[in-house]
Structures are given as structure tokens and as C-alpha cells.
C-alpha atoms as a PDB file:
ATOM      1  CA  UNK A   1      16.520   2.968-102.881  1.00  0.00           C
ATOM      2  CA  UNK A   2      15.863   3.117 -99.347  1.00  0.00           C
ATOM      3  CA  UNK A   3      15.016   6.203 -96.792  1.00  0.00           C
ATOM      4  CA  UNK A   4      14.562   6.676 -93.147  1.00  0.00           C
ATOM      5  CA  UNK A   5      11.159   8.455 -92.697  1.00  0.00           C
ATOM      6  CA  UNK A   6       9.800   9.985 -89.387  1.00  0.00           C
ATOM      7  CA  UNK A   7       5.913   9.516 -88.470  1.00  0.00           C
ATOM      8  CA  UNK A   8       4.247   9.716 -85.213  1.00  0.00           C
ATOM      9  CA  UNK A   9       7.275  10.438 -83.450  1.00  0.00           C
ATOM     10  CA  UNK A  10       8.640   7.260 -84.519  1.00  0.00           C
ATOM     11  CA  UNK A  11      11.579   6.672 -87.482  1.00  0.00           C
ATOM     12  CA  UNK A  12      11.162   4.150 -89.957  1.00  0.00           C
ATOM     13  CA  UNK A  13      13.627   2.428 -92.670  1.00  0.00           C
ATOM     14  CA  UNK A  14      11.857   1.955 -95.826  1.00  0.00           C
ATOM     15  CA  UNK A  15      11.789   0.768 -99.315  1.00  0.00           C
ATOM     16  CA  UNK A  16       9.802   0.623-102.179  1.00  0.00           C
ATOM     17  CA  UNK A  17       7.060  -2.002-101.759  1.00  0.00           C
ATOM     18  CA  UNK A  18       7.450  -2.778 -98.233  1.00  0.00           C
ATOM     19  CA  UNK A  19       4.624  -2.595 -95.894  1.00  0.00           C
ATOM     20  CA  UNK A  20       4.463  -1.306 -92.903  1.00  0.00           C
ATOM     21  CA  UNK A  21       1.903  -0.281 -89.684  1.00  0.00           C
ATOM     22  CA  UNK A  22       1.946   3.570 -88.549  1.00  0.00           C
ATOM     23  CA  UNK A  23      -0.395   5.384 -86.360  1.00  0.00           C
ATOM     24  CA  UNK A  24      -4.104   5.215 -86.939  1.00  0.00           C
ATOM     25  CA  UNK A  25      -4.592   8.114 -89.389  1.00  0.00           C
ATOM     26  CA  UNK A  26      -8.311   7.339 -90.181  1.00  0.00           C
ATOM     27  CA  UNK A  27      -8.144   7.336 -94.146  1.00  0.00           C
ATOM     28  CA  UNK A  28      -9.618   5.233 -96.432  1.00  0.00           C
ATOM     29  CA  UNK A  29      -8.301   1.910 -98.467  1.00  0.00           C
ATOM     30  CA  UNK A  30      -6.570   2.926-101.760  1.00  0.00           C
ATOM     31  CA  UNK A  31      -6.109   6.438-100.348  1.00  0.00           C
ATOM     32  CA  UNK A  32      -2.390   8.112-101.757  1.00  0.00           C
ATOM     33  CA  UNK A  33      -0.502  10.037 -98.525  1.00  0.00           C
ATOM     34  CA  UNK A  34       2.993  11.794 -98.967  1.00  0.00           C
ATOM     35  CA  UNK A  35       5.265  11.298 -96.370  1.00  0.00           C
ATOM     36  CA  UNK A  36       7.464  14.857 -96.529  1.00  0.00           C
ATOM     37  CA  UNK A  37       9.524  14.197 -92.976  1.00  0.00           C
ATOM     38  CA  UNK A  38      12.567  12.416 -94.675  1.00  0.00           C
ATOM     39  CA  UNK A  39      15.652  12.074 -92.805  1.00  0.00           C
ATOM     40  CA  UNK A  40      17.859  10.425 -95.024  1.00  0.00           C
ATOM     41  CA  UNK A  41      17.484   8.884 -98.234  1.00  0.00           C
ATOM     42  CA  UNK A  42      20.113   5.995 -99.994  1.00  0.00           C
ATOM     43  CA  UNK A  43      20.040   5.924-103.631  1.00  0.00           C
ATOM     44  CA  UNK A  44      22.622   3.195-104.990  1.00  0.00           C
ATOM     45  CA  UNK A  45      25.334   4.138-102.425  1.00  0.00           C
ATOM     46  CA  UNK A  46      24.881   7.989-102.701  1.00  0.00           C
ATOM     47  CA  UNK A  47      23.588   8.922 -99.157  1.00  0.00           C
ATOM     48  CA  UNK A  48      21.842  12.168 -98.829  1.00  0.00           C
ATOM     49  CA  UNK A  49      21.309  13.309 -94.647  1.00  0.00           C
ATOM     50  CA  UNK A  50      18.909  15.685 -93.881  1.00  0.00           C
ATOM     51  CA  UNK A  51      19.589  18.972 -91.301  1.00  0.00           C
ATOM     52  CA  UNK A  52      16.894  17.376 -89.969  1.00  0.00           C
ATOM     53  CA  UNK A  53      15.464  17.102 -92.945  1.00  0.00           C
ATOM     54  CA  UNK A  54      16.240  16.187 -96.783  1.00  0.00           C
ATOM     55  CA  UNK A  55      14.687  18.893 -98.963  1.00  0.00           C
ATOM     56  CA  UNK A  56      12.575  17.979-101.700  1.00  0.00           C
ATOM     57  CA  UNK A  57      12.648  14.407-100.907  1.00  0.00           C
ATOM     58  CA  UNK A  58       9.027  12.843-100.418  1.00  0.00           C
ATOM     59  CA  UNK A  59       7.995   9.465 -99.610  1.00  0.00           C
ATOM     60  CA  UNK A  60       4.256   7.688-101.160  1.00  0.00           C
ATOM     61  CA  UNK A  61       2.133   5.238 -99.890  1.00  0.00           C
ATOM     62  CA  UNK A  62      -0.934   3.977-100.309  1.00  0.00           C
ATOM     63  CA  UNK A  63      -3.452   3.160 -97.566  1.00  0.00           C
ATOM     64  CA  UNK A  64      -4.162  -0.959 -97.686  1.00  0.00           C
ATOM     65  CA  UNK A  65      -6.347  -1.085 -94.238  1.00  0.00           C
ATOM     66  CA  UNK A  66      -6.994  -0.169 -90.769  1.00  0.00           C
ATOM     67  CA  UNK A  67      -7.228  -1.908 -88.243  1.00  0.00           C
ATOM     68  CA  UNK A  68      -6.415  -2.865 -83.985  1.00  0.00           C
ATOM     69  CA  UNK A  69      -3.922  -4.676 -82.537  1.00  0.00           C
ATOM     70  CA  UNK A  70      -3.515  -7.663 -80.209  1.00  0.00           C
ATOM     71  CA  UNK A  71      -5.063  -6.804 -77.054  1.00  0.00           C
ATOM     72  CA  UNK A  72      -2.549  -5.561 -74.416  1.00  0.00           C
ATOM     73  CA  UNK A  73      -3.297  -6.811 -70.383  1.00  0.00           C
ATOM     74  CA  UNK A  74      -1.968  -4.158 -67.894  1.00  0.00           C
ATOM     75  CA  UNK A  75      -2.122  -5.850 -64.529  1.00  0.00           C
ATOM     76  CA  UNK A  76      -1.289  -3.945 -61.347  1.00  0.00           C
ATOM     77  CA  UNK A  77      -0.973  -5.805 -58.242  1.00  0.00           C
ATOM     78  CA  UNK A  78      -0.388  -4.181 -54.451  1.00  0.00           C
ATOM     79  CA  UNK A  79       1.248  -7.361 -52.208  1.00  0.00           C
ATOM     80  CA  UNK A  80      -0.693  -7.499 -49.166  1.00  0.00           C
ATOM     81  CA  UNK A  81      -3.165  -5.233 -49.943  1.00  0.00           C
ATOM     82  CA  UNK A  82      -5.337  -6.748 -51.251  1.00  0.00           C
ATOM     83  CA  UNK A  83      -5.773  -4.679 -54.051  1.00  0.00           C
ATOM     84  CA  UNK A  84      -5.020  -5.099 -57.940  1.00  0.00           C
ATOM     85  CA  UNK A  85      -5.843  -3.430 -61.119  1.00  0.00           C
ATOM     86  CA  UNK A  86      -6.132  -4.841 -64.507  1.00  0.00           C
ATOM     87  CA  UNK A  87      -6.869  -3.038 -67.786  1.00  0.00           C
ATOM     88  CA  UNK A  88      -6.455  -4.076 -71.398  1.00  0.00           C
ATOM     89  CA  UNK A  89      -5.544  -1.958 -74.386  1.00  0.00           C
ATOM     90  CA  UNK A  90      -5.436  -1.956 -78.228  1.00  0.00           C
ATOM     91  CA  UNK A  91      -3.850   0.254 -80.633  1.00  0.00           C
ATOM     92  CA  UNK A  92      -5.561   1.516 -83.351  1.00  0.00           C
ATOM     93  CA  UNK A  93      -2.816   1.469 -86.645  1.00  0.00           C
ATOM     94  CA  UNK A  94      -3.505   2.078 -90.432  1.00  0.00           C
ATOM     95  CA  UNK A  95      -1.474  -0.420 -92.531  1.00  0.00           C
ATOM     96  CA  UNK A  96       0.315   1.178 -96.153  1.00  0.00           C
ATOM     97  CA  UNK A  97       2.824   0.226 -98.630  1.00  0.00           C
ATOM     98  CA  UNK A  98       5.204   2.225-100.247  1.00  0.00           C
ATOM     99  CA  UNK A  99       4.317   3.055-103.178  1.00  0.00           C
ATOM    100  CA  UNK A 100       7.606   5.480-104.772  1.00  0.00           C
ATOM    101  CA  UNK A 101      10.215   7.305-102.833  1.00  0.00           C
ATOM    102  CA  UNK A 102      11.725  10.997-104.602  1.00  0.00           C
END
């Protein structure tokens, strides 16, 4: 069984058991969330499409950590005047695996 889920303006495919990185949600380890912004859901071959969404169909995970990223460099550079900019980044995420889709 597989569904399409939406979270932090992003759209995700996921199964049961798979693990994935979505916005930092500040929760902690071993934490249950329900996921109700399902677009579509597969069960077997019988696909289900939500208008935008597919009622009464809920996706559960369970927090495994949080963390940061990889630091991101955002260099700037002006030619010939002498002038540049530089700037690093990192993303906070919260990492969970799918627990049951319904």
C-alpha cells in the first residue's frame, strides 16, 4: 500500500516502513503524528484520488530524530567590484517512519 502525502508544502510517495526527512516539527523521539493531507492512496491496484483530498484516509509515523543538515555555502560575488558575500545555511528536519497508512 502506498500514498502520496502533502507536508510542508511539499508531496511525498510513501509506504509502510519507509523513512523519510520532513520539516523540523520540534517533537520528541518515539512521538506518534497523523498525517491527514492525503492525496492519493494505492491499495493493491485500487487507486483512490483525492478532490484534493482522500477522505478518511490518514497516514502514521513515528518521530525517530531531529536533526540539521549539511551546511549550505551561498556565495555572492560582484566582478569588478570588489565586493562579495558569503553565507552558509542549514536546515533544521525531523526524521520519521511510517508506521500504518488507513
Amino acid at each position: 500500500m502506498t500514498a502520496i502525502i502533502k507536508h510542508g508544502g511539499k508531496q511525498y510517495k510513501v509506504s509502510e516502513g519507509d523513512i523519510l526527512c520532513l520539516d523540523h516539527m520540534g517533537l520528541e523521539p518515539k512521538a506518534k503524528i497523523e498525517i491527514k493531507e492525503v492525496l492519493a492512496v494505492d491499495n493493491d491496484g485500487e487507486l483512490k484520488i483525492g478532490t484534493p483530498y482522500v477522505d478518511g484516509a490518514v497516514v502514521e509515523a513515528e518521530v525517530i530524530n531531529e536533526g540539521r543538515e549539511r551546511k549550505v555555502i551561498i556565495y555572492k560575488k560582484r566582478r569588478r567590484k570588489d565586493s562579495k558575500l558569503k553565507r552558509g545555511f542549514r536546515r533544521d528536519f525531523t526524521r520519521v517512519r511510517i508506521t500504518k497508512i488507513a
